[in-house]
Structure formats: C-alpha cells, structure tokens
N, C-alpha and C. Protein backbone atom coordinates (compact mmCIF):
# COMPACT_ATOMS: atom_id res chain seq x y z
N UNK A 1 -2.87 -16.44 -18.59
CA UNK A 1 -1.54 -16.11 -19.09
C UNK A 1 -0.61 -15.89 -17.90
N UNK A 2 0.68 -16.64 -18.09
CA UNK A 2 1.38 -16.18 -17.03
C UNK A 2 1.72 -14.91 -16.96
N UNK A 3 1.91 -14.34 -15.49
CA UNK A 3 2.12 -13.15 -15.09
C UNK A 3 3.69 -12.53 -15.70
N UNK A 4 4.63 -13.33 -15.35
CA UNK A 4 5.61 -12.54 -16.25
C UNK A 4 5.77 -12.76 -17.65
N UNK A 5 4.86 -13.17 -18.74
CA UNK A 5 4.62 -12.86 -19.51
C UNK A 5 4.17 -11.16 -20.12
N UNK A 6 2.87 -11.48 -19.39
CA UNK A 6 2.09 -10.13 -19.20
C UNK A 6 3.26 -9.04 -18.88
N UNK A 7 4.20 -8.95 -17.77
CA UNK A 7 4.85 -8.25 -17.73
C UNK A 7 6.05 -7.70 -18.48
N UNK A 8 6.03 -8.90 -19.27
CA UNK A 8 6.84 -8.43 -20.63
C UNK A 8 6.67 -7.64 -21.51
N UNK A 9 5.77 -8.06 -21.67
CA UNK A 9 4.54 -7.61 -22.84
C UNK A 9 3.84 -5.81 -22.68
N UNK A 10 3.84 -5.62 -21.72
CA UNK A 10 3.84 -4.48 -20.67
C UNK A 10 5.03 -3.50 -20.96
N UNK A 11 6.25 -3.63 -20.78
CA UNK A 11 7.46 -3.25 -20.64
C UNK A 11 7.73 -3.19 -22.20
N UNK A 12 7.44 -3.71 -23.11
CA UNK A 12 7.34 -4.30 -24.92
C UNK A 12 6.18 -2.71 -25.02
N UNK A 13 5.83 -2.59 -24.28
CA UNK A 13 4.75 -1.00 -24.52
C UNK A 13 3.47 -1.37 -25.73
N UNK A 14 3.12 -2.64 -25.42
CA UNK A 14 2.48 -3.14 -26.13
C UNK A 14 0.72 -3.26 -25.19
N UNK A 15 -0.14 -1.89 -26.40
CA UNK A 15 -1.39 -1.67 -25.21
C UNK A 15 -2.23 -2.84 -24.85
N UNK A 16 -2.00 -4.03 -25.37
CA UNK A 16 -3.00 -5.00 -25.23
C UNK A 16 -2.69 -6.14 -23.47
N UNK A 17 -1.35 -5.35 -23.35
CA UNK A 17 -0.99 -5.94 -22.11
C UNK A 17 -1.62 -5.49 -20.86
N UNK A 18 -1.63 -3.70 -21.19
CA UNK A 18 -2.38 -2.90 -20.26
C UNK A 18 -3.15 -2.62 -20.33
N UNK A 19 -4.30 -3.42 -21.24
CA UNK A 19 -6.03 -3.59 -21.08
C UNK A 19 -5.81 -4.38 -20.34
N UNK A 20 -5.32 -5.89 -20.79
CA UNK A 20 -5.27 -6.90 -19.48
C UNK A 20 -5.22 -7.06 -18.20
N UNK A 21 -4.48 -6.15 -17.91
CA UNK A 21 -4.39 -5.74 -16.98
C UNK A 21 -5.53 -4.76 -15.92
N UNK A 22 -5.60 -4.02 -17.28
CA UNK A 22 -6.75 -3.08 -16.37
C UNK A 22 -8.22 -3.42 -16.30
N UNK A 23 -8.36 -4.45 -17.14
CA UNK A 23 -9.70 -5.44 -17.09
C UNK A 23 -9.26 -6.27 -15.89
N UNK A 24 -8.41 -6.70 -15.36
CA UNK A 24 -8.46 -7.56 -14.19
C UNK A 24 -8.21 -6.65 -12.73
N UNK A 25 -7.65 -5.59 -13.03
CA UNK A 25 -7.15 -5.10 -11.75
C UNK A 25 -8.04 -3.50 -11.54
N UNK A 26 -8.69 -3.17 -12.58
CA UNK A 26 -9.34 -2.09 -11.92
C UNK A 26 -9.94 -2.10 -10.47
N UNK A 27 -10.98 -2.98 -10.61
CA UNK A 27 -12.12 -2.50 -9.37
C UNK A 27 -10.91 -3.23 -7.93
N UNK A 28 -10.07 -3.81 -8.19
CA UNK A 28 -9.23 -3.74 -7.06
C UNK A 28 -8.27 -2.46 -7.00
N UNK A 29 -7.66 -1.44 -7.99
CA UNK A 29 -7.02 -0.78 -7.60
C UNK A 29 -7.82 0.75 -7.23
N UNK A 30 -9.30 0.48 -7.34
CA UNK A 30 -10.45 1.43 -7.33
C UNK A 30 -10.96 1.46 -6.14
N UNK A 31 -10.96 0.06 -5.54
CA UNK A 31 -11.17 -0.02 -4.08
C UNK A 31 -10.29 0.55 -3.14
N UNK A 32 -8.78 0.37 -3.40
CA UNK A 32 -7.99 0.85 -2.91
C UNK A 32 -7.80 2.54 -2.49
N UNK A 33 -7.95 2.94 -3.71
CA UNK A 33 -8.38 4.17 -3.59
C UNK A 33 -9.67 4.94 -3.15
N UNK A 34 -10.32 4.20 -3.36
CA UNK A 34 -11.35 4.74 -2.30
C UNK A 34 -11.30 4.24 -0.60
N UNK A 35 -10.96 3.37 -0.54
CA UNK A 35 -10.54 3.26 0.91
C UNK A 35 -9.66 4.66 1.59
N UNK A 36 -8.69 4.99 0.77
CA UNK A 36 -7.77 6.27 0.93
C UNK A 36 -8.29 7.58 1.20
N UNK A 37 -8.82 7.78 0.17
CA UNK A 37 -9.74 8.95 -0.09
C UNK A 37 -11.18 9.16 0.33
N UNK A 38 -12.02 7.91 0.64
CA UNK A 38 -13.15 7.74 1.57
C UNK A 38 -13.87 8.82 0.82
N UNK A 39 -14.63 9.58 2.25
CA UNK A 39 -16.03 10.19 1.83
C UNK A 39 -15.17 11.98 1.65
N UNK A 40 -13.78 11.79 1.48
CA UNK A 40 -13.35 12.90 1.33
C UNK A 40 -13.38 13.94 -0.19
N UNK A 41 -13.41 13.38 -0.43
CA UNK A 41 -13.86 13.54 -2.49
C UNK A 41 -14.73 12.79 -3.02
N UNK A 42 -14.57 13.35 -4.29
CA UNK A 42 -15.89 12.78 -5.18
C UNK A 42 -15.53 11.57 -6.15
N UNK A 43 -16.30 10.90 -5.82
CA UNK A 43 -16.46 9.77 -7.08
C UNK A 43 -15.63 9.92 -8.63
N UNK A 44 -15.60 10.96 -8.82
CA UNK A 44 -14.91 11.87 -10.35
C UNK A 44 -13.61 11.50 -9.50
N UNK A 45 -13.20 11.72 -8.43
CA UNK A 45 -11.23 12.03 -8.00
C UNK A 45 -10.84 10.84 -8.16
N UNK A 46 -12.00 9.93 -7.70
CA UNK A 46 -11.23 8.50 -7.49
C UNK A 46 -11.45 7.91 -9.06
N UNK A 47 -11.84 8.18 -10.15
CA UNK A 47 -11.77 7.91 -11.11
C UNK A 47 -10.44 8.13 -12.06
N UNK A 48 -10.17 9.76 -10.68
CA UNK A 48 -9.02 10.04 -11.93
C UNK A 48 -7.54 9.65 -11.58
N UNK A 49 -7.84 9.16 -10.41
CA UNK A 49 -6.66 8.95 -9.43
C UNK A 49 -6.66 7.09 -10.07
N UNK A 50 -7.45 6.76 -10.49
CA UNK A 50 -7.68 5.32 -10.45
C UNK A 50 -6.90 5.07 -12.03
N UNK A 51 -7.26 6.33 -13.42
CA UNK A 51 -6.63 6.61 -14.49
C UNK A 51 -5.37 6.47 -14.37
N UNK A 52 -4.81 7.86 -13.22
CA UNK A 52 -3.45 7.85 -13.03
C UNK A 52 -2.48 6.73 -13.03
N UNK A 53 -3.06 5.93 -11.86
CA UNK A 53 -2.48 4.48 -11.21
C UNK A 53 -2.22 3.42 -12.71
N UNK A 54 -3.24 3.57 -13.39
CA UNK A 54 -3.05 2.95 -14.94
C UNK A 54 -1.70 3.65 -15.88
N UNK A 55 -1.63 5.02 -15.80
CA UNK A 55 -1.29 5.87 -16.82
C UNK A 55 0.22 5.85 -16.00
N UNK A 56 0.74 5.33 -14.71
CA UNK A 56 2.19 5.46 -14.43
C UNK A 56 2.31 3.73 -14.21
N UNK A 57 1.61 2.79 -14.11
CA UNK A 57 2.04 1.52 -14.45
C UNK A 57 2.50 1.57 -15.90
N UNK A 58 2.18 1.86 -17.12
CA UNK A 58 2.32 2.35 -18.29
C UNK A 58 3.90 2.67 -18.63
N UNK A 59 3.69 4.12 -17.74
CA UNK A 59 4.87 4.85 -18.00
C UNK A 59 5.83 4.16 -17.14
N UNK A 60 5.96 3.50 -16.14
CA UNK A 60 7.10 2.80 -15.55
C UNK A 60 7.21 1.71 -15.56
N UNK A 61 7.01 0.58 -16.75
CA UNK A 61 6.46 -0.85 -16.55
C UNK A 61 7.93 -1.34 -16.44
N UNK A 62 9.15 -0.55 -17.06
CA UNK A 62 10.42 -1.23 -17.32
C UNK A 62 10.98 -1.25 -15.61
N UNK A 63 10.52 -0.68 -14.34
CA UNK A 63 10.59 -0.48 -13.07
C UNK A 63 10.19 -1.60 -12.75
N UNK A 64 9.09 -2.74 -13.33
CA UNK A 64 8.70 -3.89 -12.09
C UNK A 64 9.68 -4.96 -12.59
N UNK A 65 10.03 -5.16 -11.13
CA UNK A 65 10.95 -6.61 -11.47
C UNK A 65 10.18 -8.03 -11.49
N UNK A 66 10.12 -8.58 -12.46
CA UNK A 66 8.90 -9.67 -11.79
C UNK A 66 10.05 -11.20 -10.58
N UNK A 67 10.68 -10.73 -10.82
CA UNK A 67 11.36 -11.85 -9.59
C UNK A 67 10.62 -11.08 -7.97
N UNK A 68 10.91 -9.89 -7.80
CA UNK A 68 10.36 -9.42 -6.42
C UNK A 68 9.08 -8.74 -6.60
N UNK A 69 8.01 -8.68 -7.42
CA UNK A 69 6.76 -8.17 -7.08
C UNK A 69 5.82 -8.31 -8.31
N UNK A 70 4.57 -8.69 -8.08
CA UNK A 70 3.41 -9.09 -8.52
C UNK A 70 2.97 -7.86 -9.13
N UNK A 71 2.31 -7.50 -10.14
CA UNK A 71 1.52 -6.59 -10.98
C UNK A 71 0.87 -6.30 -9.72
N UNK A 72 0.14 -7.14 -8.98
CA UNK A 72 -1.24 -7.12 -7.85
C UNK A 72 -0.74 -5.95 -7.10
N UNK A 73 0.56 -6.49 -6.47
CA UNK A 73 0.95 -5.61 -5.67
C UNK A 73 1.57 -4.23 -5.90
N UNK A 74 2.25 -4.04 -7.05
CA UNK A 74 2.90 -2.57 -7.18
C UNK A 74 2.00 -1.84 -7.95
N UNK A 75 0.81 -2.41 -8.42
CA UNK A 75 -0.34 -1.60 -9.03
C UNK A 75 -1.26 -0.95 -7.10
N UNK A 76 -1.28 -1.95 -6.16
CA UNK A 76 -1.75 -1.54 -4.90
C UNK A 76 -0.70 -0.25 -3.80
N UNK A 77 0.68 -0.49 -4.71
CA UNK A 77 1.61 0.38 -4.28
C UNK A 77 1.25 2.23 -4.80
N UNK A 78 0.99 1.57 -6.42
CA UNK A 78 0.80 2.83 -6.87
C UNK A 78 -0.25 3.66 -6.32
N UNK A 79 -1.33 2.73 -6.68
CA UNK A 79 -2.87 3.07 -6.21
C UNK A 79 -2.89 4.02 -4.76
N UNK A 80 -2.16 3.40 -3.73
CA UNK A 80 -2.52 3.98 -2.24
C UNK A 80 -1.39 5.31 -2.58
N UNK A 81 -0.39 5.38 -3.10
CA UNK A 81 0.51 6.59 -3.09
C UNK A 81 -0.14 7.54 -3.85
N UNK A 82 -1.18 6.79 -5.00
CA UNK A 82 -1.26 8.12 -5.80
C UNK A 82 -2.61 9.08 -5.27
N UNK A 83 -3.43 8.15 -4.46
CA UNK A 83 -4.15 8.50 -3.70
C UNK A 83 -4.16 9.62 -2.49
N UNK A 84 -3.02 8.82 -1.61
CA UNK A 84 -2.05 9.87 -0.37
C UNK A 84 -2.00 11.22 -1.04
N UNK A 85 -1.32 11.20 -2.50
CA UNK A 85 -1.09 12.48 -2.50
C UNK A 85 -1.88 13.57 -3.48
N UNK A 86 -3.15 12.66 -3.68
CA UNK A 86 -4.41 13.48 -4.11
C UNK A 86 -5.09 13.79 -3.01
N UNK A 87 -4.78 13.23 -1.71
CA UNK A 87 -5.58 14.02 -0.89
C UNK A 87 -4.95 14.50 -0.43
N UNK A 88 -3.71 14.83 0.12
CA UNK A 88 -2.63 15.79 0.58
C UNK A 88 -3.27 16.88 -0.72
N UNK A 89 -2.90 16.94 -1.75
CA UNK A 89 -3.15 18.17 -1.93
C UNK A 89 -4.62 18.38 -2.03
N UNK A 90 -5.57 18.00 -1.87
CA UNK A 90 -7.14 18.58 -1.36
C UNK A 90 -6.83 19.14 -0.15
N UNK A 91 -6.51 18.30 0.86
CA UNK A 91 -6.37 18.96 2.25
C UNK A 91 -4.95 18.43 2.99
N UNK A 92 -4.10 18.64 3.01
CA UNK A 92 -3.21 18.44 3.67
C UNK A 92 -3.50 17.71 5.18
N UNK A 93 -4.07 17.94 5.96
CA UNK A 93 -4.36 17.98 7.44
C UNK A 93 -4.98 16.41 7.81
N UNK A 94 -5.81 16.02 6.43
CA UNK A 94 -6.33 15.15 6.25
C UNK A 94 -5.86 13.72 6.12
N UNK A 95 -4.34 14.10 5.86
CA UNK A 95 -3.10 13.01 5.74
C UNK A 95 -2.61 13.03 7.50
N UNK A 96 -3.25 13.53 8.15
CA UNK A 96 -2.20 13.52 9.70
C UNK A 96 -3.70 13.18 10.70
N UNK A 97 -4.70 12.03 10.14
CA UNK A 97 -5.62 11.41 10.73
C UNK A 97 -5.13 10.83 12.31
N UNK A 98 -4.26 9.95 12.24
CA UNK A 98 -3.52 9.57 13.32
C UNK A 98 -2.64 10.15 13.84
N UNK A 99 -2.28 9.76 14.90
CA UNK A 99 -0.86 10.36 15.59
C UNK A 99 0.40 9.53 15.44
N UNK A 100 -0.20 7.91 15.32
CA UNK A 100 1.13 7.67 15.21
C UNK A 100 1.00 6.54 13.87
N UNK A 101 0.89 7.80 12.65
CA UNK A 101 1.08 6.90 11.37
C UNK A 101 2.23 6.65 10.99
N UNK A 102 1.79 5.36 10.70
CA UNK A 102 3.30 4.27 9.95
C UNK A 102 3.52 4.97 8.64
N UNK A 103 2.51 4.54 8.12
CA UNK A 103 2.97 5.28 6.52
C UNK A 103 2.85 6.64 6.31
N UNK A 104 4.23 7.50 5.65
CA UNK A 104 4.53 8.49 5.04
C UNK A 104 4.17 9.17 3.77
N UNK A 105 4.48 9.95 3.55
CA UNK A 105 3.96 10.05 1.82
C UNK A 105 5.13 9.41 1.18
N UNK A 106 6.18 9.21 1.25
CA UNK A 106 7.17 8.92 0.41
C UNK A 106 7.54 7.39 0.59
N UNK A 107 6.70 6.35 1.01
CA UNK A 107 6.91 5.19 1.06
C UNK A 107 7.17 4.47 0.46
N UNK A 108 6.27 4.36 -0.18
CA UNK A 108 6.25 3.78 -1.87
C UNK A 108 7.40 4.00 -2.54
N UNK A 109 8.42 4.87 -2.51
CA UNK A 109 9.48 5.27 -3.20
C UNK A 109 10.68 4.52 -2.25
N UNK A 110 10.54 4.96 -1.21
CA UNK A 110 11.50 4.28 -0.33
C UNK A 110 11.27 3.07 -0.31
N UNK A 111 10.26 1.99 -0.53
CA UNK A 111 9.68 0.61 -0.55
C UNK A 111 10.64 0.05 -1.59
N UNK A 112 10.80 0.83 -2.65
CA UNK A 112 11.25 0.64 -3.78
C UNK A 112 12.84 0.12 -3.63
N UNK A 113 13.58 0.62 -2.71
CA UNK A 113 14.93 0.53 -2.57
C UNK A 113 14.77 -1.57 -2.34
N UNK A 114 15.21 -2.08 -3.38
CA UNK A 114 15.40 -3.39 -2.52
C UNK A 114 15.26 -4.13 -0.95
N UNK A 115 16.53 -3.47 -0.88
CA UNK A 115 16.66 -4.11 0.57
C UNK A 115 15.90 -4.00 1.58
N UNK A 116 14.92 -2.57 1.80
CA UNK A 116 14.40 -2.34 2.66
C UNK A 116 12.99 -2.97 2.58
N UNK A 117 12.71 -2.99 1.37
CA UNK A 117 11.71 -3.77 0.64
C UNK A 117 11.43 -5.44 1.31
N UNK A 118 12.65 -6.07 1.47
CA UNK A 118 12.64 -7.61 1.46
C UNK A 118 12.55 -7.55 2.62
N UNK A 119 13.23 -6.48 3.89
CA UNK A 119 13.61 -6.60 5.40
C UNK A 119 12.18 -6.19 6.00
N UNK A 120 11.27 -5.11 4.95
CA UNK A 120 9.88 -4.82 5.42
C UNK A 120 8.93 -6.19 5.54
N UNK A 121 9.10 -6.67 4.18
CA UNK A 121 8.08 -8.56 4.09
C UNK A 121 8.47 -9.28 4.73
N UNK A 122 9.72 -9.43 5.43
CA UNK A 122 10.21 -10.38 6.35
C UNK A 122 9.59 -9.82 7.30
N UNK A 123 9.80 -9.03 7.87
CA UNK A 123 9.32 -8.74 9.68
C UNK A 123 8.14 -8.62 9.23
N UNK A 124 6.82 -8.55 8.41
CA UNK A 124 5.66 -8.76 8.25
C UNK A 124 5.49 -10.18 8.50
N UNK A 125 6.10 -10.83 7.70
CA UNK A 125 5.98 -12.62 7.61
C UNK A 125 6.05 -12.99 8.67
N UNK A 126 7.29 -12.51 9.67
CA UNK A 126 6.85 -13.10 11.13
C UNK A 126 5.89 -13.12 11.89
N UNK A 127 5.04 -11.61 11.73
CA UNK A 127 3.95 -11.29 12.41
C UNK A 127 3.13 -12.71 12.40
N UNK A 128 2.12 -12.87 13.77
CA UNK A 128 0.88 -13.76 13.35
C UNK A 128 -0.53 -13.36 12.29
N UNK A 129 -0.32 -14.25 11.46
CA UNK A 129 -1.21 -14.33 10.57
C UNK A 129 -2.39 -13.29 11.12
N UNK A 130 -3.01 -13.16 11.75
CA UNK A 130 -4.32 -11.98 12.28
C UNK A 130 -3.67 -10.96 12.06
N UNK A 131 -2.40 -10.75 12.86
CA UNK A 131 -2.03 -9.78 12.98
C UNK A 131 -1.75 -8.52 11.78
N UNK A 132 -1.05 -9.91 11.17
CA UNK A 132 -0.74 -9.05 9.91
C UNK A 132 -1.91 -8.75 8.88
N UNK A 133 -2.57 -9.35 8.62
CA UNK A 133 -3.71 -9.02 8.39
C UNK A 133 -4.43 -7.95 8.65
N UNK A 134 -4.45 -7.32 10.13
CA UNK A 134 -4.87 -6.32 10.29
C UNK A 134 -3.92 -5.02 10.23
N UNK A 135 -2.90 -5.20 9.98
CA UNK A 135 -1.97 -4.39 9.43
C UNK A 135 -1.96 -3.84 8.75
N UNK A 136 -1.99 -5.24 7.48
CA UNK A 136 -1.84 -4.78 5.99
C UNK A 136 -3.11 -3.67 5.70
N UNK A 137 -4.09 -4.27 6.27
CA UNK A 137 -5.53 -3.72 5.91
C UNK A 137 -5.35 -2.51 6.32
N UNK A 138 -5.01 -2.06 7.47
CA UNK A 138 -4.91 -0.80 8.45
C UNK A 138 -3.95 0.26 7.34
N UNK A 139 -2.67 -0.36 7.63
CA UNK A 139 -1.74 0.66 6.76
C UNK A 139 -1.39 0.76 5.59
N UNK A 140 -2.11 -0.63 4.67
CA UNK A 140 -1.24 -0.69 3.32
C UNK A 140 -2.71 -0.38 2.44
N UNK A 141 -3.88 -0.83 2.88
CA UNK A 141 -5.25 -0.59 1.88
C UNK A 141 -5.89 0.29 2.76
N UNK A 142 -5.49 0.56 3.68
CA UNK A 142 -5.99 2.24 4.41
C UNK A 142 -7.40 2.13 5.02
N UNK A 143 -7.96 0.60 5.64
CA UNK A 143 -9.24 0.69 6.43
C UNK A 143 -9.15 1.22 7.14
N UNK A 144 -10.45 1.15 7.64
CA UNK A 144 -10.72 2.06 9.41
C UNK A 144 -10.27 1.03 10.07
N UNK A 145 -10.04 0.82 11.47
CA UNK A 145 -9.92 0.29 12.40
C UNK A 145 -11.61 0.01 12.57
N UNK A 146 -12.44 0.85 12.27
CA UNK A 146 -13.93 0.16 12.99
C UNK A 146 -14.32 -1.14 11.50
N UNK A 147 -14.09 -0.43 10.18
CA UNK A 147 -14.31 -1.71 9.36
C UNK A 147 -13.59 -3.10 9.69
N UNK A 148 -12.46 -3.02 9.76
CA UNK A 148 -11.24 -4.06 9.83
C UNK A 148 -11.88 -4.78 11.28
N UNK A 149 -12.52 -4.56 12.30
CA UNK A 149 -12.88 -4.77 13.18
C UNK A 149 -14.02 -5.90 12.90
N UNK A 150 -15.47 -5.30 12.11
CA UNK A 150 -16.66 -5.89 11.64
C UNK A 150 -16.17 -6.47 10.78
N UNK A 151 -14.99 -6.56 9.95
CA UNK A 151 -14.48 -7.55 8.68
C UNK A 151 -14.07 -8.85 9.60
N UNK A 152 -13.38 -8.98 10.62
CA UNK A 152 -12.62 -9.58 11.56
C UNK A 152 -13.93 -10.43 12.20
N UNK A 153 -14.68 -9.83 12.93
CA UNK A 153 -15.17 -10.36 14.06
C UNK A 153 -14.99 -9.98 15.36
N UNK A 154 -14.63 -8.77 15.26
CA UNK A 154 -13.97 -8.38 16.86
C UNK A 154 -13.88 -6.92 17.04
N UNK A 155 -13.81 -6.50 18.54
CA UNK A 155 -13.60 -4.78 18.66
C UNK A 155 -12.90 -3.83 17.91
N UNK A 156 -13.15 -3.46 18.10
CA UNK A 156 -12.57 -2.40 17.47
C UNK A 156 -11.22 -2.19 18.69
N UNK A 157 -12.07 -2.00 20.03
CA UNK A 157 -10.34 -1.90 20.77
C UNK A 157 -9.65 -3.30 20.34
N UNK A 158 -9.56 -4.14 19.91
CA UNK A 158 -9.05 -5.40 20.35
C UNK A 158 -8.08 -4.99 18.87
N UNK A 159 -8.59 -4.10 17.76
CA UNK A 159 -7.88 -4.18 16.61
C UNK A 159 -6.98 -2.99 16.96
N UNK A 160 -7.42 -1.82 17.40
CA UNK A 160 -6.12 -0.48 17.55
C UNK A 160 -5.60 -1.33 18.52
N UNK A 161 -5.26 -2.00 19.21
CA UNK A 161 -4.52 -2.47 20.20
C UNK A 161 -3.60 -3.91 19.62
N UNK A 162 -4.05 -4.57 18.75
CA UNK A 162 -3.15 -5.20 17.70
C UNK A 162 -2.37 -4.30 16.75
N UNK A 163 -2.79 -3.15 16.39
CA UNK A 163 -2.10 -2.61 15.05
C UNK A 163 -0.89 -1.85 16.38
N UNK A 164 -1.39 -1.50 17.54
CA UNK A 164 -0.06 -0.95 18.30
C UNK A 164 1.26 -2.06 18.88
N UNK A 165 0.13 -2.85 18.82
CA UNK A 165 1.84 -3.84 19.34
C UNK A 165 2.48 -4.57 18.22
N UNK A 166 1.32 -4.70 17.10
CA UNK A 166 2.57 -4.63 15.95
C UNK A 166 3.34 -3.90 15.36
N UNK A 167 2.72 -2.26 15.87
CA UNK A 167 3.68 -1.65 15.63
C UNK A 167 5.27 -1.57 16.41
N UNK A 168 5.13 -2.02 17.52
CA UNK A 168 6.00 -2.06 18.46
C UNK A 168 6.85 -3.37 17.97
N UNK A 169 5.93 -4.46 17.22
CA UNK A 169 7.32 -5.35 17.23
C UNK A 169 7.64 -5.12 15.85
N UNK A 170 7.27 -4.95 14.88
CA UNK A 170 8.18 -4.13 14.05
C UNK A 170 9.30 -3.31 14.42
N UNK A 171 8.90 -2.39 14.91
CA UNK A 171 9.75 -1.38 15.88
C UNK A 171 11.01 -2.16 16.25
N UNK A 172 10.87 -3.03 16.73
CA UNK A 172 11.68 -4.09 17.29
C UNK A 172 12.39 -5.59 16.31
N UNK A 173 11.98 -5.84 15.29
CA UNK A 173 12.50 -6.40 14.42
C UNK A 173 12.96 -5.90 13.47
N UNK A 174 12.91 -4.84 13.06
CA UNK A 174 13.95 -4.00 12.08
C UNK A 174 14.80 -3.37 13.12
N UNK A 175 14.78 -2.97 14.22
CA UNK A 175 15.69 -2.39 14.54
C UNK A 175 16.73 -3.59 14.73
N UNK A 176 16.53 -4.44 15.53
CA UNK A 176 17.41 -5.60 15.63
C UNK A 176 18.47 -6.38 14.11
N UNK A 177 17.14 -6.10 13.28
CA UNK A 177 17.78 -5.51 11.73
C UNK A 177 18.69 -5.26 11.24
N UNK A 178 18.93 -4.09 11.78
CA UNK A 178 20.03 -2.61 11.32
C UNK A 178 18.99 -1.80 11.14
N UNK A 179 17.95 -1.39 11.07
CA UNK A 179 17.86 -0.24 11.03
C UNK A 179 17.24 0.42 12.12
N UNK A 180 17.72 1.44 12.27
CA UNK A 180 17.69 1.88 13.92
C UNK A 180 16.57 3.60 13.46
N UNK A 181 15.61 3.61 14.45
CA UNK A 181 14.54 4.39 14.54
C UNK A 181 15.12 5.53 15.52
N UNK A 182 16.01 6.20 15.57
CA UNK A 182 15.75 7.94 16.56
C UNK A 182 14.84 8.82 16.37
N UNK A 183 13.96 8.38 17.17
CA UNK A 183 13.06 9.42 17.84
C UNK A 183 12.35 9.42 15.64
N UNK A 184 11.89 8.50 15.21
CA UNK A 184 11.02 8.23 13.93
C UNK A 184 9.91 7.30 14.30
N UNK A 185 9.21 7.59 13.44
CA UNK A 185 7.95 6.49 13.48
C UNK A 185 8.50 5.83 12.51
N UNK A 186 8.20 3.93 13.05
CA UNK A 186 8.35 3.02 12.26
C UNK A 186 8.34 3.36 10.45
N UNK A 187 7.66 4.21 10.01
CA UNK A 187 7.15 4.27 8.91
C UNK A 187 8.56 5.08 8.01
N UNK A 188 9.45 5.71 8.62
CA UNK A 188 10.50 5.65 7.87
C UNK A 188 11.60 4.98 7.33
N UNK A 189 11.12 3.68 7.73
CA UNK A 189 11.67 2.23 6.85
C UNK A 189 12.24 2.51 5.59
C-alpha cells in the first residue's frame, strides 16, 4: 500500500492504519530504542517507551506531512526522543555520555520547524556517503562508536575521528547557511 495512503488513513484515526504500521515498524522502532537506552534499563522500559512511540504517532498523525517525511523516519524521530527522555529521567547524567554531543533533548521538536529541517538533510547530503553513515548511526540511532566501527570494518579511532570532522563541517555548512553557532554545539540547529 502506498505510504501516503497509509498516512491518510492514520490521520482518518482509523486503527487498522496503526496496526499496519506497527506490524511493519515495531522491531525497527524497538531497536532504536534500545540502542538509546542500552544496558541502562530493563527490557519492560523499552517496551514501554516502544508503546509510547506508537501511542503519540496516534495522537499526532495530523503533524506528518507526507510531502517532507516518511512514517520510517518520524516514527525513528519519535522513538530516539522518547527514549532520550526516559532515560533523562532514570538518570539524568546518563544523557551527558559525551562531551561534545550533537543531539539535545529538544531536537526532535526543533527538527520539526521546516526550514531547519531541510537545511539539516542538505548539509547531511553533502557529507560523503561513509561519512554520513556514520553519523546518522552515531547521533540519530544512538550506536557506540565501537559497534559502528565492527559494523563498518574499521577502528574505532578512524570512526570518533570521522564523526569529529563531520562535526566540524557541519559546523561549517550551516553556518555558511545562516545559522551561526556562538559558543553552541552544532546540535542546536
């Protein structure tokens, strides 16, 4: 079935859209969340966090536009945010793994604004194909740097040392952009 069908049908609050859905996209938006949440909780959190991600696609279906985004993807939007902030509140401290994280808790919301939205996939799109790849994986489905590494074929330094200079040319293609970073991490896009 085509996808903006489904998304009609969805938005129509009609439940047979969002079985469909959740028969095709669970164990991907389950992975997601456990990537997030790791060995930090229990099997039960990521179940319920995985509910949630179902239970606000639901409640916000009239929010996806299907001209700018895929079910795939704003169900992977929800998934990693609703995650972030099931473990923020388990442990707070636990969200400040890195020093210099891209993503915020409030991304996903700010992602949301159009424009910043299209200017984020563009300066991704430029990236080289590896690169971004190890990006997406790094900051948007929340691997380790040592998995993303053994997924790859390659060090682990060779991958924190790609995810830093893409962070840097990001850094550098949105700012050139308009949007200008004082003394922020990239991640307030």
């Amino acid at each position: 079935m085509e996808e903006s069908i489904l998304i009609d049908r969805l938005k129509q609050k009609q439940a047979s859209a969002l079985e469909e859905i959740m028969d095709k996209y669970v164990g991907y938006a389950s992975t997601i969340v456990r990537n997030v949440i790791g060995d930090y909780m229990k099997s039960e959190d990521v179940e319920e966090v995985v509910s949630d991600v179902f239970a606000l696609l639901w409640h916000n279906a009239e929010r996806i536009r299907e001209e700018s985004t895929s079910i795939k993807s704003y169900l992977a939007a929800i998934a990693r945010n609703q995650a972030l902030k099931k473990l923020r509140n388990h442990n707070p401290r636990l969200c400040e793994l890195e020093d210099d994280v891209w993503i915020e808790s409030d991304l996903g919301e700010r992602l949301e604004q159009s424009e910043k939205k299209r200017m984020l996939e563009w300066a991704l799109s430029l990236m080289d194909e590896s690169d971004r790849e190890i990006f997406v994986r790094h900051y948007f489905f929340m691997e380790k740097t040592a998995a993303i590494a053994n997924r790859l074929k390659m060090k682990e330094s060779t991958v924190r040392s790609r995810l830093s200079r893409g962070r840097s040319y990001l850094r550098q293609v949105l700012t050139e952009g308009g949007y200008a970073f004082e003394n922020e991490n990239i991640g307030n896009v």
